[in-house]
PDB file of N, CA and C in Angstrom:
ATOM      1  N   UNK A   1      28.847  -8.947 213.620  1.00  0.00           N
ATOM      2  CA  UNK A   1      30.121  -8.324 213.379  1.00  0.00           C
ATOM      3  C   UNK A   1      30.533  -8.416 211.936  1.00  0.00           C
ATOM      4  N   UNK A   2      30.117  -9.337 211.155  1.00  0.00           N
ATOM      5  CA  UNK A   2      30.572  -9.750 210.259  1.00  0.00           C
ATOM      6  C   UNK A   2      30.027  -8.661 208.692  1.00  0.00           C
ATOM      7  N   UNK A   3      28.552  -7.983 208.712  1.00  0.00           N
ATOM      8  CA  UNK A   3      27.698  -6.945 209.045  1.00  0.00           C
ATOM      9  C   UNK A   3      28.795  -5.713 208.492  1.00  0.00           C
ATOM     10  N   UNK A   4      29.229  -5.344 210.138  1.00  0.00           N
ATOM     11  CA  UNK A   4      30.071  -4.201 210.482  1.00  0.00           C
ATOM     12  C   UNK A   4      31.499  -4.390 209.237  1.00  0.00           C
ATOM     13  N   UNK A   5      32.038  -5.765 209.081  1.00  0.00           N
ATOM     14  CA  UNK A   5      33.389  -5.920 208.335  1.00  0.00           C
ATOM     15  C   UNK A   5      32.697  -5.246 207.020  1.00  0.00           C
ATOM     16  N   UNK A   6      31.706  -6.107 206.732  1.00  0.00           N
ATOM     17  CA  UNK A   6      31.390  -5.515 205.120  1.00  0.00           C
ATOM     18  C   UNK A   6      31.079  -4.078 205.053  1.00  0.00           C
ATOM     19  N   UNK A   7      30.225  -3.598 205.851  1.00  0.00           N
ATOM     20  CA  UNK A   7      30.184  -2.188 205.745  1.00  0.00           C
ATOM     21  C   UNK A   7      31.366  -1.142 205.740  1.00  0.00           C
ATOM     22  N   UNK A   8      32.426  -1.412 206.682  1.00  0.00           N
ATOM     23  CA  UNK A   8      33.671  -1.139 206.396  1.00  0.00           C
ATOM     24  C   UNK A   8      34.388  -0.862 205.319  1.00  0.00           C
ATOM     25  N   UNK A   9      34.113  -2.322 205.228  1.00  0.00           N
ATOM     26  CA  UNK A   9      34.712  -2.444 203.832  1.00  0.00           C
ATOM     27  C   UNK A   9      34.361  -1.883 202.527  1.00  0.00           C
ATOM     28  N   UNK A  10      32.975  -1.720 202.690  1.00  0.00           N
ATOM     29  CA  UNK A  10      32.337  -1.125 201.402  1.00  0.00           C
ATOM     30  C   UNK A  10      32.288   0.593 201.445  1.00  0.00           C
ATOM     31  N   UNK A  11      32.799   1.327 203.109  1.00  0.00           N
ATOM     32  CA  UNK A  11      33.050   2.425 202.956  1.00  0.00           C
ATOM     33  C   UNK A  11      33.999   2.645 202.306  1.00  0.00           C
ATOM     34  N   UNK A  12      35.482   1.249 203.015  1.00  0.00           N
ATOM     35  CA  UNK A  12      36.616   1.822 202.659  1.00  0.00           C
ATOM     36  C   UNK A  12      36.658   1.674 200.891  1.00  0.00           C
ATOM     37  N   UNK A  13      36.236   0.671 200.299  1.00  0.00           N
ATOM     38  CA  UNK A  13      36.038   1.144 199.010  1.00  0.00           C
ATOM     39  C   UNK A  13      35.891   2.221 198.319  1.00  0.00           C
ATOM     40  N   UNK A  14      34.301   2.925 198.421  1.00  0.00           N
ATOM     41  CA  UNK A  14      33.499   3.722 198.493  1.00  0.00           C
ATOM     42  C   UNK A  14      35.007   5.226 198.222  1.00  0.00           C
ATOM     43  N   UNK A  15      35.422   5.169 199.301  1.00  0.00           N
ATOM     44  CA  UNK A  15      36.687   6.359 199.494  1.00  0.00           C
ATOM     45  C   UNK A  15      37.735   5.862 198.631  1.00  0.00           C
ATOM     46  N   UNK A  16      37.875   4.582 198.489  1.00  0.00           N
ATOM     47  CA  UNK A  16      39.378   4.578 197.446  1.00  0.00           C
ATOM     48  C   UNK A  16      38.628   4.676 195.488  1.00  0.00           C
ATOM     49  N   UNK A  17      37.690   4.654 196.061  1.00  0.00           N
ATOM     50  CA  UNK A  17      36.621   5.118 194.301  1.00  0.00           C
ATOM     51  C   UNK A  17      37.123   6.183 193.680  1.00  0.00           C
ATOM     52  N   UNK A  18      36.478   6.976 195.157  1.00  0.00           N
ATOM     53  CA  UNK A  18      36.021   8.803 195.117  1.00  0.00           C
ATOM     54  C   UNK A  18      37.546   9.150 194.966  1.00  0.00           C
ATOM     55  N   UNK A  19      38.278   8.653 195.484  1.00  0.00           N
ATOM     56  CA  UNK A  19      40.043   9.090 195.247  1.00  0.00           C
ATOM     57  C   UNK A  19      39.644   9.036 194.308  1.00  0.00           C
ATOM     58  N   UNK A  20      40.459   7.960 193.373  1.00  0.00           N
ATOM     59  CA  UNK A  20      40.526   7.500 192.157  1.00  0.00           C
ATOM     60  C   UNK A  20      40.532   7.965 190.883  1.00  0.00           C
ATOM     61  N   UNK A  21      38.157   8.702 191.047  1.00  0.00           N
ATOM     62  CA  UNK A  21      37.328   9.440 190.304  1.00  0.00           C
ATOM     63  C   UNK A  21      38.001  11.038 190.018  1.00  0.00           C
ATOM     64  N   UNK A  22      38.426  11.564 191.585  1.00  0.00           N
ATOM     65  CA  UNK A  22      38.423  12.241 191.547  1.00  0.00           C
ATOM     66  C   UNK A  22      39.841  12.990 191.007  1.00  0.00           C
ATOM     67  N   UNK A  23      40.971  11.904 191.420  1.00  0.00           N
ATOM     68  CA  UNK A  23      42.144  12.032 190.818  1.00  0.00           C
ATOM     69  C   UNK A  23      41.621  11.982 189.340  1.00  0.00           C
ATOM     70  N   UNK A  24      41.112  11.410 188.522  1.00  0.00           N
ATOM     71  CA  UNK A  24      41.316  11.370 187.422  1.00  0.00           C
ATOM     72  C   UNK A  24      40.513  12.819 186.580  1.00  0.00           C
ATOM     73  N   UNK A  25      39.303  13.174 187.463  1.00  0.00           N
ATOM     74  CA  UNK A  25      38.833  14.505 187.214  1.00  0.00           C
ATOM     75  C   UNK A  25      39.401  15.562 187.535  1.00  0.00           C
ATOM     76  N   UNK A  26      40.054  15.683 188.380  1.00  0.00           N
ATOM     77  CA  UNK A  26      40.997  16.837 188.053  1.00  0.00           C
ATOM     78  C   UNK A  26      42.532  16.809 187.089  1.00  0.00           C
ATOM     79  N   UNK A  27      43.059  15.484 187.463  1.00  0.00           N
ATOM     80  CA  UNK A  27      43.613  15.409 185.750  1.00  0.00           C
ATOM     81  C   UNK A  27      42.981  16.021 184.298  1.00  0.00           C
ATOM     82  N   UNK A  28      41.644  15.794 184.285  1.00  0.00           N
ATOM     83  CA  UNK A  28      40.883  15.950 183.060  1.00  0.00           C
ATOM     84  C   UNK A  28      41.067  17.709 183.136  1.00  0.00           C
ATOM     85  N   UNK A  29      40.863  18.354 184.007  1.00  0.00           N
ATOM     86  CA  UNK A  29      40.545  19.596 184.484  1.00  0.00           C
ATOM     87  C   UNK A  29      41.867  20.341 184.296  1.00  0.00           C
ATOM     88  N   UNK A  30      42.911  19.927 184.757  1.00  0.00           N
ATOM     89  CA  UNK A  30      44.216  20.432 185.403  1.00  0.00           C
ATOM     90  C   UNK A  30      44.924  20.351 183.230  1.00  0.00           C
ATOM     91  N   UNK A  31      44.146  19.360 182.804  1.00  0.00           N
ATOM     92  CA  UNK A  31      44.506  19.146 181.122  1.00  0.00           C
ATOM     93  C   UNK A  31      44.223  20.372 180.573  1.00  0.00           C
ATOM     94  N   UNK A  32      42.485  20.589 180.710  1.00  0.00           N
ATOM     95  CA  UNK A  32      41.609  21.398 180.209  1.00  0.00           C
ATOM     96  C   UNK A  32      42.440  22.941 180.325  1.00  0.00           C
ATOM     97  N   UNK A  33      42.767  23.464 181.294  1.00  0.00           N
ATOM     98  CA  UNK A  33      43.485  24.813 182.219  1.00  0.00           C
ATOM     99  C   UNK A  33      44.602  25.017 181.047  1.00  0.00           C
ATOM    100  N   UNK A  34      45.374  23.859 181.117  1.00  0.00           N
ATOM    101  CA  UNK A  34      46.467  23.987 179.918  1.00  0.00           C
ATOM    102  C   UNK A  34      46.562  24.235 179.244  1.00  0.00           C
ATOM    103  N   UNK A  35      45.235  23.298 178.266  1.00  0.00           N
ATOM    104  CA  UNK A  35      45.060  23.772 176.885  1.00  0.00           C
ATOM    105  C   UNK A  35      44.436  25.356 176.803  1.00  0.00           C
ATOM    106  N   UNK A  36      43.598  25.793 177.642  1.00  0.00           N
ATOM    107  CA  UNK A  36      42.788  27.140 177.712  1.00  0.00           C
ATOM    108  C   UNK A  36      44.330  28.025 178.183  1.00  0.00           C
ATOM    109  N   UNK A  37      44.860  27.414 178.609  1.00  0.00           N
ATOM    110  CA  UNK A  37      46.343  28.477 179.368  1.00  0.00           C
ATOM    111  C   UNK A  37      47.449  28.823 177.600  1.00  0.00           C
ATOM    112  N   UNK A  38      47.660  28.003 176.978  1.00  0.00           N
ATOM    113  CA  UNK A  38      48.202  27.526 175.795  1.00  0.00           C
ATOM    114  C   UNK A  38      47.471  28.587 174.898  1.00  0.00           C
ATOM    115  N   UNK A  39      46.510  28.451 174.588  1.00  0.00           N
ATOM    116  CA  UNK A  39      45.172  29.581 174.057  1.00  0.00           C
ATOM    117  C   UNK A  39      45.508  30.771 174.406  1.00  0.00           C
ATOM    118  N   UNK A  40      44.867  30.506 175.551  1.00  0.00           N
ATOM    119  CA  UNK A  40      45.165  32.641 176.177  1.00  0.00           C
ATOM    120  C   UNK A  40      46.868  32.864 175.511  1.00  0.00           C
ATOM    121  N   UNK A  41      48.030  32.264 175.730  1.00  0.00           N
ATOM    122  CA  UNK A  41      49.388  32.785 175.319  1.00  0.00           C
ATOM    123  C   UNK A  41      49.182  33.429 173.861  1.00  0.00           C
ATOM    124  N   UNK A  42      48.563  32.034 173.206  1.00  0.00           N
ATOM    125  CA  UNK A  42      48.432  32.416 171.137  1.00  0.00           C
ATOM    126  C   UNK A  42      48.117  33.259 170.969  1.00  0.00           C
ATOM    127  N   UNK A  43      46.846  34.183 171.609  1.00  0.00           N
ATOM    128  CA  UNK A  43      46.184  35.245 171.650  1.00  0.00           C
ATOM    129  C   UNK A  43      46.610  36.019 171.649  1.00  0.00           C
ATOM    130  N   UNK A  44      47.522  36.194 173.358  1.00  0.00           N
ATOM    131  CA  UNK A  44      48.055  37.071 173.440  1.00  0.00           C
ATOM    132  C   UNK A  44      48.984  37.763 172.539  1.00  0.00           C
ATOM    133  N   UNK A  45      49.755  36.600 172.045  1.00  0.00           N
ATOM    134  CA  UNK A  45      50.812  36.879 171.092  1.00  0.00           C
ATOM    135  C   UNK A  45      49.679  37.485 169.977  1.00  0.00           C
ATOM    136  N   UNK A  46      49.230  36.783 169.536  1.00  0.00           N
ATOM    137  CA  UNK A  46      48.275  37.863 168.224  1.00  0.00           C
ATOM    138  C   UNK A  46      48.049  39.507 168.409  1.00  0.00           C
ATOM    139  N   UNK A  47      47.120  39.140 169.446  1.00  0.00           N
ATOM    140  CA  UNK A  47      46.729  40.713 170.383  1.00  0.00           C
ATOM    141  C   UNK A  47      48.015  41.721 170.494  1.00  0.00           C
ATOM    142  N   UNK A  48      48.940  41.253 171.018  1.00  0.00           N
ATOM    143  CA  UNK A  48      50.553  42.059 171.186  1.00  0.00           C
ATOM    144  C   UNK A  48      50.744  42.679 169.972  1.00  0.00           C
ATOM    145  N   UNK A  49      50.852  41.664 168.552  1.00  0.00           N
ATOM    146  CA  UNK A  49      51.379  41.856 167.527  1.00  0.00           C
ATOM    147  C   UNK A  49      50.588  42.877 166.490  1.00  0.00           C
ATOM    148  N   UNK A  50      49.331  42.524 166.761  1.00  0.00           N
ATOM    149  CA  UNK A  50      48.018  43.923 166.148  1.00  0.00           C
ATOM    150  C   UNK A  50      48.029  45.510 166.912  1.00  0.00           C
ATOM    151  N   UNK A  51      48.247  45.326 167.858  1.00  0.00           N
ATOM    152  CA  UNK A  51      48.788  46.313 168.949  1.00  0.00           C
ATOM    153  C   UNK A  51      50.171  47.386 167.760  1.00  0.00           C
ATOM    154  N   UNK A  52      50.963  46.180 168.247  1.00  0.00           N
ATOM    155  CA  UNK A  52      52.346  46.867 167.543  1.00  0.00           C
ATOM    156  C   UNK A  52      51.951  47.327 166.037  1.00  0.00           C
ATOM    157  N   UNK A  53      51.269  46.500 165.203  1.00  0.00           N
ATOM    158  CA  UNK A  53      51.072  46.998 164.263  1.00  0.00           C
ATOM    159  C   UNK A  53      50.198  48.534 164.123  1.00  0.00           C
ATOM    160  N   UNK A  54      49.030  48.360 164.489  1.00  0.00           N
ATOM    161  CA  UNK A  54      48.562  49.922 164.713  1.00  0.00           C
ATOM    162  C   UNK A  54      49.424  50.565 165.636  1.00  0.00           C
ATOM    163  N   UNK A  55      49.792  50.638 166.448  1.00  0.00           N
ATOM    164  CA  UNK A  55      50.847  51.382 166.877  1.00  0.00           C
ATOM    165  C   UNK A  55      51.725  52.652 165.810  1.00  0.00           C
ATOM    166  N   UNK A  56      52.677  51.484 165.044  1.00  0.00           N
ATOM    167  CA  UNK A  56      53.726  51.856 164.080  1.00  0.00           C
ATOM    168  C   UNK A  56      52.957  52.266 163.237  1.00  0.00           C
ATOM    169  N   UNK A  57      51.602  52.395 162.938  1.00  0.00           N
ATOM    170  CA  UNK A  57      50.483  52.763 161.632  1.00  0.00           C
ATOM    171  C   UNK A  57      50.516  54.317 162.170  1.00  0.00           C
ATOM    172  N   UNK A  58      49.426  54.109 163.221  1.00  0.00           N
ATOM    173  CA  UNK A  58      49.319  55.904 163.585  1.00  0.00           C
ATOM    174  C   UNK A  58      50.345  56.367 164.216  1.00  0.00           C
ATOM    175  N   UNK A  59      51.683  55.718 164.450  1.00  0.00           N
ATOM    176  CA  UNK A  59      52.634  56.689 164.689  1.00  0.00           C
ATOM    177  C   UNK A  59      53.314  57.508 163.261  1.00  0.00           C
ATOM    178  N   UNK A  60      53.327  56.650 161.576  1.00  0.00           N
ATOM    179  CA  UNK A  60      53.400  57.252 160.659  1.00  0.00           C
ATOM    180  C   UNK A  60      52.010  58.502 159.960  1.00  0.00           C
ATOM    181  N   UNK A  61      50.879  57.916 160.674  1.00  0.00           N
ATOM    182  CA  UNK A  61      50.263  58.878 160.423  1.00  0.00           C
ATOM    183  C   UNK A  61      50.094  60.212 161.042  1.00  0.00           C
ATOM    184  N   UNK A  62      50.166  60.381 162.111  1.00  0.00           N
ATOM    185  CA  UNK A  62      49.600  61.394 162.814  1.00  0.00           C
ATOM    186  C   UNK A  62      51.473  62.054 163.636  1.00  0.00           C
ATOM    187  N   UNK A  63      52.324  61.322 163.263  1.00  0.00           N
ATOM    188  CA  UNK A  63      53.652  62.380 163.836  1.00  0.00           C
ATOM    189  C   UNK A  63      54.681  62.260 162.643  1.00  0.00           C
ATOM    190  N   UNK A  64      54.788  63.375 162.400  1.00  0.00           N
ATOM    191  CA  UNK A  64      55.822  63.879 160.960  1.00  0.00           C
ATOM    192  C   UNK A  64      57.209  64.458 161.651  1.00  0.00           C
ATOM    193  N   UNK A  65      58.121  63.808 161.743  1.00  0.00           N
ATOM    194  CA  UNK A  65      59.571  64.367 162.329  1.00  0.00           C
ATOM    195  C   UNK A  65      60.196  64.689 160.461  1.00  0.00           C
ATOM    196  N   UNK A  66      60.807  66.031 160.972  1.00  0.00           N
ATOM    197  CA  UNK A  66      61.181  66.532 159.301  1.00  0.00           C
ATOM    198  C   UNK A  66      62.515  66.718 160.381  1.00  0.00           C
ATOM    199  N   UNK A  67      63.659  66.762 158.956  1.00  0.00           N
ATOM    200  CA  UNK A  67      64.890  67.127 159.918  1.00  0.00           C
ATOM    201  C   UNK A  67      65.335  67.855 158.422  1.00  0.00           C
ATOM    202  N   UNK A  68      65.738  69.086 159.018  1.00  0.00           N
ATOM    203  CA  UNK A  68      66.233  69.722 157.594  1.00  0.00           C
ATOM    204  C   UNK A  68      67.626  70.179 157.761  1.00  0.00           C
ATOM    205  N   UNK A  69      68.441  69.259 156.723  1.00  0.00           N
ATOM    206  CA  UNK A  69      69.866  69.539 156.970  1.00  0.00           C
ATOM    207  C   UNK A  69      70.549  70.347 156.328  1.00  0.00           C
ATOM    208  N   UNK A  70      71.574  71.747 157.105  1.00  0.00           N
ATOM    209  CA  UNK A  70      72.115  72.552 156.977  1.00  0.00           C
ATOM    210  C   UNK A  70      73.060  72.996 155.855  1.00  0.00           C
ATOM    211  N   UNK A  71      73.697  71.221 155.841  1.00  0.00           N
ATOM    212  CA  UNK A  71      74.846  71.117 154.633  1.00  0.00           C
ATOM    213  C   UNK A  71      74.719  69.916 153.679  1.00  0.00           C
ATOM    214  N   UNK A  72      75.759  69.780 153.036  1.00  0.00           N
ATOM    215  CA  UNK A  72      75.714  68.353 152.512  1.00  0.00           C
ATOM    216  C   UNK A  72      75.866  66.808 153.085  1.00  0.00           C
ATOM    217  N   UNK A  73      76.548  67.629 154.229  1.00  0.00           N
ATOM    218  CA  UNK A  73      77.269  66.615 154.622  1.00  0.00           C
ATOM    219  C   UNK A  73      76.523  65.634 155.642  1.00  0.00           C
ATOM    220  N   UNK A  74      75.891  66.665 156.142  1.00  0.00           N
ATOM    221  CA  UNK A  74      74.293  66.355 156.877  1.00  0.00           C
ATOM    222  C   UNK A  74      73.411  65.397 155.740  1.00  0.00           C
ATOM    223  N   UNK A  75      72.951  66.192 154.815  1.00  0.00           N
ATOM    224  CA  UNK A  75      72.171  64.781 154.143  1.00  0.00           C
ATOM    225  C   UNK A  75      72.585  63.650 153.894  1.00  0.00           C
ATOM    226  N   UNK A  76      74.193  63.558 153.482  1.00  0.00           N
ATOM    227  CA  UNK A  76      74.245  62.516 153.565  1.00  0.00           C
ATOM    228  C   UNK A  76      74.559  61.211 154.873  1.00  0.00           C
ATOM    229  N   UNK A  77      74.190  61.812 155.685  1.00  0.00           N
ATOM    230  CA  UNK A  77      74.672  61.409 156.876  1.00  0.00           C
ATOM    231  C   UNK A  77      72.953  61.159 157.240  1.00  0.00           C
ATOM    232  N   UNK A  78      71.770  61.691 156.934  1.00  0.00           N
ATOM    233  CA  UNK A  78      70.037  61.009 156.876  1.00  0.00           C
ATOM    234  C   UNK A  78      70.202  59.778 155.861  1.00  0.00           C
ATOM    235  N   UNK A  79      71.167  60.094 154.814  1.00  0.00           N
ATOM    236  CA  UNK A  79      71.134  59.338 153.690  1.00  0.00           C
ATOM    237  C   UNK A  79      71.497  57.752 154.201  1.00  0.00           C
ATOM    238  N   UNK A  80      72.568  58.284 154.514  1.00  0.00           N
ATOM    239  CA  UNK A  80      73.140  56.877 155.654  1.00  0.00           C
ATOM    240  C   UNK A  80      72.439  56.036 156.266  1.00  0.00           C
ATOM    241  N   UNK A  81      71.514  56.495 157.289  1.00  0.00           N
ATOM    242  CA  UNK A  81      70.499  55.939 158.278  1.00  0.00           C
ATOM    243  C   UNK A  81      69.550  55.577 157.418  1.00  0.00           C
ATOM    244  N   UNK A  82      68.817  55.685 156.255  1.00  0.00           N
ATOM    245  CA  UNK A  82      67.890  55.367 156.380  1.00  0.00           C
ATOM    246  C   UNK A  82      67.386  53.984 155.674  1.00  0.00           C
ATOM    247  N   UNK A  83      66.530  53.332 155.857  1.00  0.00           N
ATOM    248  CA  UNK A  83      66.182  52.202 155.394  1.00  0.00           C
ATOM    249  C   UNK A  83      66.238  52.190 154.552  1.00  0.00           C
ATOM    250  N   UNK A  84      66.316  50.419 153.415  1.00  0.00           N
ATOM    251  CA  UNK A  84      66.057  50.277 152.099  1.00  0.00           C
ATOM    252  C   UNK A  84      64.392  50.570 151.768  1.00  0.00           C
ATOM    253  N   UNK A  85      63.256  50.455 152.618  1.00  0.00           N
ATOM    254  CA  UNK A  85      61.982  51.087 152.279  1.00  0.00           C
ATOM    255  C   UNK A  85      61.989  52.294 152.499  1.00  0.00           C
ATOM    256  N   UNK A  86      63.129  53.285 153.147  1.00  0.00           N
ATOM    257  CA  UNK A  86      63.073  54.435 152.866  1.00  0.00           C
ATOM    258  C   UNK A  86      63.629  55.243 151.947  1.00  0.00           C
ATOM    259  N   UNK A  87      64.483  54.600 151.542  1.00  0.00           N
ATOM    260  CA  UNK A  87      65.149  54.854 150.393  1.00  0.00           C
ATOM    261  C   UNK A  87      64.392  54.567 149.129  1.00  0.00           C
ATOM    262  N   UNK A  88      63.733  53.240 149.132  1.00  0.00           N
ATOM    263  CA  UNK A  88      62.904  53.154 148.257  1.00  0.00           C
ATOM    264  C   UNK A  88      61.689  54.336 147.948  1.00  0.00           C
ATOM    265  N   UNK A  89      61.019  54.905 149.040  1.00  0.00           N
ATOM    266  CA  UNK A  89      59.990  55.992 149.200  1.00  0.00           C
ATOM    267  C   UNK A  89      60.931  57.104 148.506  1.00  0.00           C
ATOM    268  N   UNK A  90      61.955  57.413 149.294  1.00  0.00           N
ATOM    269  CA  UNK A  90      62.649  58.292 148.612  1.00  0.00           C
ATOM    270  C   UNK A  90      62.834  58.979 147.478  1.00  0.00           C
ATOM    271  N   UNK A  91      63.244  57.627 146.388  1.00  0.00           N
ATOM    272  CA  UNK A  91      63.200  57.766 145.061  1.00  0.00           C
ATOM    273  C   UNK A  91      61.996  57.261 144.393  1.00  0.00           C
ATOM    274  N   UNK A  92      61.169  57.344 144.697  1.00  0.00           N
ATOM    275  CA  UNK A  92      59.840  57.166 144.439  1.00  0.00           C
ATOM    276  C   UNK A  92      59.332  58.991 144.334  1.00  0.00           C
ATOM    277  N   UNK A  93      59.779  59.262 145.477  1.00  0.00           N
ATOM    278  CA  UNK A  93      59.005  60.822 145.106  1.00  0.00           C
ATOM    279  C   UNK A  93      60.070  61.987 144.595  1.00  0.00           C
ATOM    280  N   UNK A  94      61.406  61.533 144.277  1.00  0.00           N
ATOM    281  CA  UNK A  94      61.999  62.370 143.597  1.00  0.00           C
ATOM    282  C   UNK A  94      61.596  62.027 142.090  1.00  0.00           C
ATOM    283  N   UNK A  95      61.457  60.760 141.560  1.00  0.00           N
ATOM    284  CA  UNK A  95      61.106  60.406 140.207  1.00  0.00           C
ATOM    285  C   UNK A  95      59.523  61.155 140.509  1.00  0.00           C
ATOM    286  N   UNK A  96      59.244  61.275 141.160  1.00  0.00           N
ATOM    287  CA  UNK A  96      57.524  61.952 140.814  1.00  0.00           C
ATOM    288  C   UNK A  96      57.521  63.209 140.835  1.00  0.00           C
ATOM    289  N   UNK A  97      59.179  63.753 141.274  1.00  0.00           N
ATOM    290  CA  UNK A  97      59.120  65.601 141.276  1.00  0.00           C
ATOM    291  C   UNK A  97      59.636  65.883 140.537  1.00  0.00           C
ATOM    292  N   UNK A  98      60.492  64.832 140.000  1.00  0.00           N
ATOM    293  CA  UNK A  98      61.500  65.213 138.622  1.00  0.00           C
ATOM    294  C   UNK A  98      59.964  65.402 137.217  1.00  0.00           C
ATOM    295  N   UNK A  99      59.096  64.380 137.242  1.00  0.00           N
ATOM    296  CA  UNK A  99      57.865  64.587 136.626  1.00  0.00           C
ATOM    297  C   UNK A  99      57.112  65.519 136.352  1.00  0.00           C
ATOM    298  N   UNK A 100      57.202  65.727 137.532  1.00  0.00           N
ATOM    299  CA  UNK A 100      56.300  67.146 137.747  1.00  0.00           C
ATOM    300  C   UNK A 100      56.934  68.196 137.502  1.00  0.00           C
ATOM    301  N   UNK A 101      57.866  68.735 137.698  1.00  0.00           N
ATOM    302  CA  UNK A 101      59.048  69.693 136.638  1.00  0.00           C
ATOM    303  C   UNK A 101      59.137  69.590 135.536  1.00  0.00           C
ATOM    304  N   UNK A 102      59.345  68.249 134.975  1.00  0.00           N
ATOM    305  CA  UNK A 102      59.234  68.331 133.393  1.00  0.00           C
ATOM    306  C   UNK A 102      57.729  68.674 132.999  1.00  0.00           C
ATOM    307  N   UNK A 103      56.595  68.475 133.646  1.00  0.00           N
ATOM    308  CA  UNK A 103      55.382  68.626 132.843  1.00  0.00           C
ATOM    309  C   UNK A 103      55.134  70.356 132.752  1.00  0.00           C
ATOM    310  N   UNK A 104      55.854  70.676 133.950  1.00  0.00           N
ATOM    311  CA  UNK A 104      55.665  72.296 134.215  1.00  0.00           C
ATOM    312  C   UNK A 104      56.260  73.302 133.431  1.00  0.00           C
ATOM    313  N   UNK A 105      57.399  72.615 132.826  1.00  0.00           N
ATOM    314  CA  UNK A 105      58.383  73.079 131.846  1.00  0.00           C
ATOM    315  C   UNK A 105      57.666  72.888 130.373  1.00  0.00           C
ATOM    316  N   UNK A 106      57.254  71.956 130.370  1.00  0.00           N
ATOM    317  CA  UNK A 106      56.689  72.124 128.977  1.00  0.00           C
ATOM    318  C   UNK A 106      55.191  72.561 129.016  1.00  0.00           C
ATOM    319  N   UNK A 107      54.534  72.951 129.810  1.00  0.00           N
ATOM    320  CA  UNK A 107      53.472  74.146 129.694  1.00  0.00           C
ATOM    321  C   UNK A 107      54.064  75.173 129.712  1.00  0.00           C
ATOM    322  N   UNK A 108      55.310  75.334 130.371  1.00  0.00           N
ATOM    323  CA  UNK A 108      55.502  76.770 130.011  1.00  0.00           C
ATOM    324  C   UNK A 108      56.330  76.961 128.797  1.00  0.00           C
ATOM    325  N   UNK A 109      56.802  75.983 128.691  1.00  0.00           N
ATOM    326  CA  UNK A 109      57.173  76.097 126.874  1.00  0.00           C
ATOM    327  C   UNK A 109      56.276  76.251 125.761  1.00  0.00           C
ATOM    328  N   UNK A 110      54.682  75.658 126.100  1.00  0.00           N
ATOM    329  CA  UNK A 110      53.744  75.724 125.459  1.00  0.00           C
ATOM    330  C   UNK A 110      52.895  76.900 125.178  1.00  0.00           C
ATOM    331  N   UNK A 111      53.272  77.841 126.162  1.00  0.00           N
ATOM    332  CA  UNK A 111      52.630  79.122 126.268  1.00  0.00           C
ATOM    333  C   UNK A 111      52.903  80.019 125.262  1.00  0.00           C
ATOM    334  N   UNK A 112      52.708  80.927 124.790  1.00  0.00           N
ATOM    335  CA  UNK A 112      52.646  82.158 123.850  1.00  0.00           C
ATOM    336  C   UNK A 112      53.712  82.905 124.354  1.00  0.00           C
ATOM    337  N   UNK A 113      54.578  83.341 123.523  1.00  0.00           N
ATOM    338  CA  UNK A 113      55.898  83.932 124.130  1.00  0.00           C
ATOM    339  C   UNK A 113      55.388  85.253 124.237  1.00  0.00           C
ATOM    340  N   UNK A 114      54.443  85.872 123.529  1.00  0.00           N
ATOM    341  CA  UNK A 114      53.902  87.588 123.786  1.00  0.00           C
ATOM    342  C   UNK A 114      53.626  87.730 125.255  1.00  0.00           C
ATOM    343  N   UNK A 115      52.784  86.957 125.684  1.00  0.00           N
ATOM    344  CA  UNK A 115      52.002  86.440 126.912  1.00  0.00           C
ATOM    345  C   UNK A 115      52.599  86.120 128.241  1.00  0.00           C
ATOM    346  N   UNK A 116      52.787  86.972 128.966  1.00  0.00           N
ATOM    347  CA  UNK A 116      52.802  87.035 130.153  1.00  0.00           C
ATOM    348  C   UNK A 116      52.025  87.674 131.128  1.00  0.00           C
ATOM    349  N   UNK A 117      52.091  87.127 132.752  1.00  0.00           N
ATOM    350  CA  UNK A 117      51.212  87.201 133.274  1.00  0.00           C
ATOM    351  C   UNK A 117      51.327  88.545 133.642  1.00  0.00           C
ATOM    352  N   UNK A 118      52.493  89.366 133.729  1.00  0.00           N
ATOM    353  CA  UNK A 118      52.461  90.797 134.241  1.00  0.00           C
ATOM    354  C   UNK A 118      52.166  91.785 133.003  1.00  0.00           C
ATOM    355  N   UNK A 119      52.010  91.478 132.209  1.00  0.00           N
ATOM    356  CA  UNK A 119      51.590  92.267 130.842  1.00  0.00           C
ATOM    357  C   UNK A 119      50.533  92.305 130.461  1.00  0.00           C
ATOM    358  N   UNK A 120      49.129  91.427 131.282  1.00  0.00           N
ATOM    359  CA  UNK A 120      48.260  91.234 131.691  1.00  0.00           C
ATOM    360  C   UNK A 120      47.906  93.088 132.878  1.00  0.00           C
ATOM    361  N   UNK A 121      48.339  93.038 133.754  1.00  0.00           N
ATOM    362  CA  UNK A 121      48.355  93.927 134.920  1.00  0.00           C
ATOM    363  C   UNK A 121      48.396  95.519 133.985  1.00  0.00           C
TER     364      UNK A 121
END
């Protein structure tokens, strides 16, 4: 009988081990999930944010909304709305048309006053 106690006993061990082991391996596991769960979020957030960025890219490239206003009062009322980087663009390409007028003006100031193009014909 005495036999039978130890064997018992060395099952019931045996099972409070395998608890134990096993509690502590899925701790290790249930850790692991977290950190990989924690990961996948960062990603995601990256992934989301490259998304949005091409997004807002080929939505400036490939769709042109023009709004052409009637009066004054209308432009200034686009004028209103629009961003300081649009405003900035803005006067970026009026200083580049004001340019381009003056260079056009003085070729044609440069030209031969006899000389025109219909006197040519």
């Amino acid at each position: 009988m005495d036999s039978l106690g130890d064997s018992l006993k060395k099952v019931l061990l045996a099972g409070i081990g395998a608890v134990a082991t096993t509690a502590e391996k899925s701790k290790d596991v249930l850790d692991d999930l977290v950190k990989k769960g924690e990961l996948t979020v960062e990603q995601g957030k990256v992934l989301n944010e490259e998304l949005k960025h091409n997004i807002k890219k080929t939505m400036k490239e490939k769709v042109n909304v023009s709004v052409k206003p009637s009066t004054p009062e209308e432009l200034d009322d686009l004028i209103d709305q629009m961003t300081p980087e649009q405003l900035d663009q803005l006067k970026e390409r009026l200083a580049a048309a004001a340019e381009k007028a003056k260079a056009q003006e003085e070729e044609t100031a440069q030209e031969p006053a006899g000389e025109t193009p219909e006197d040519d014909a």
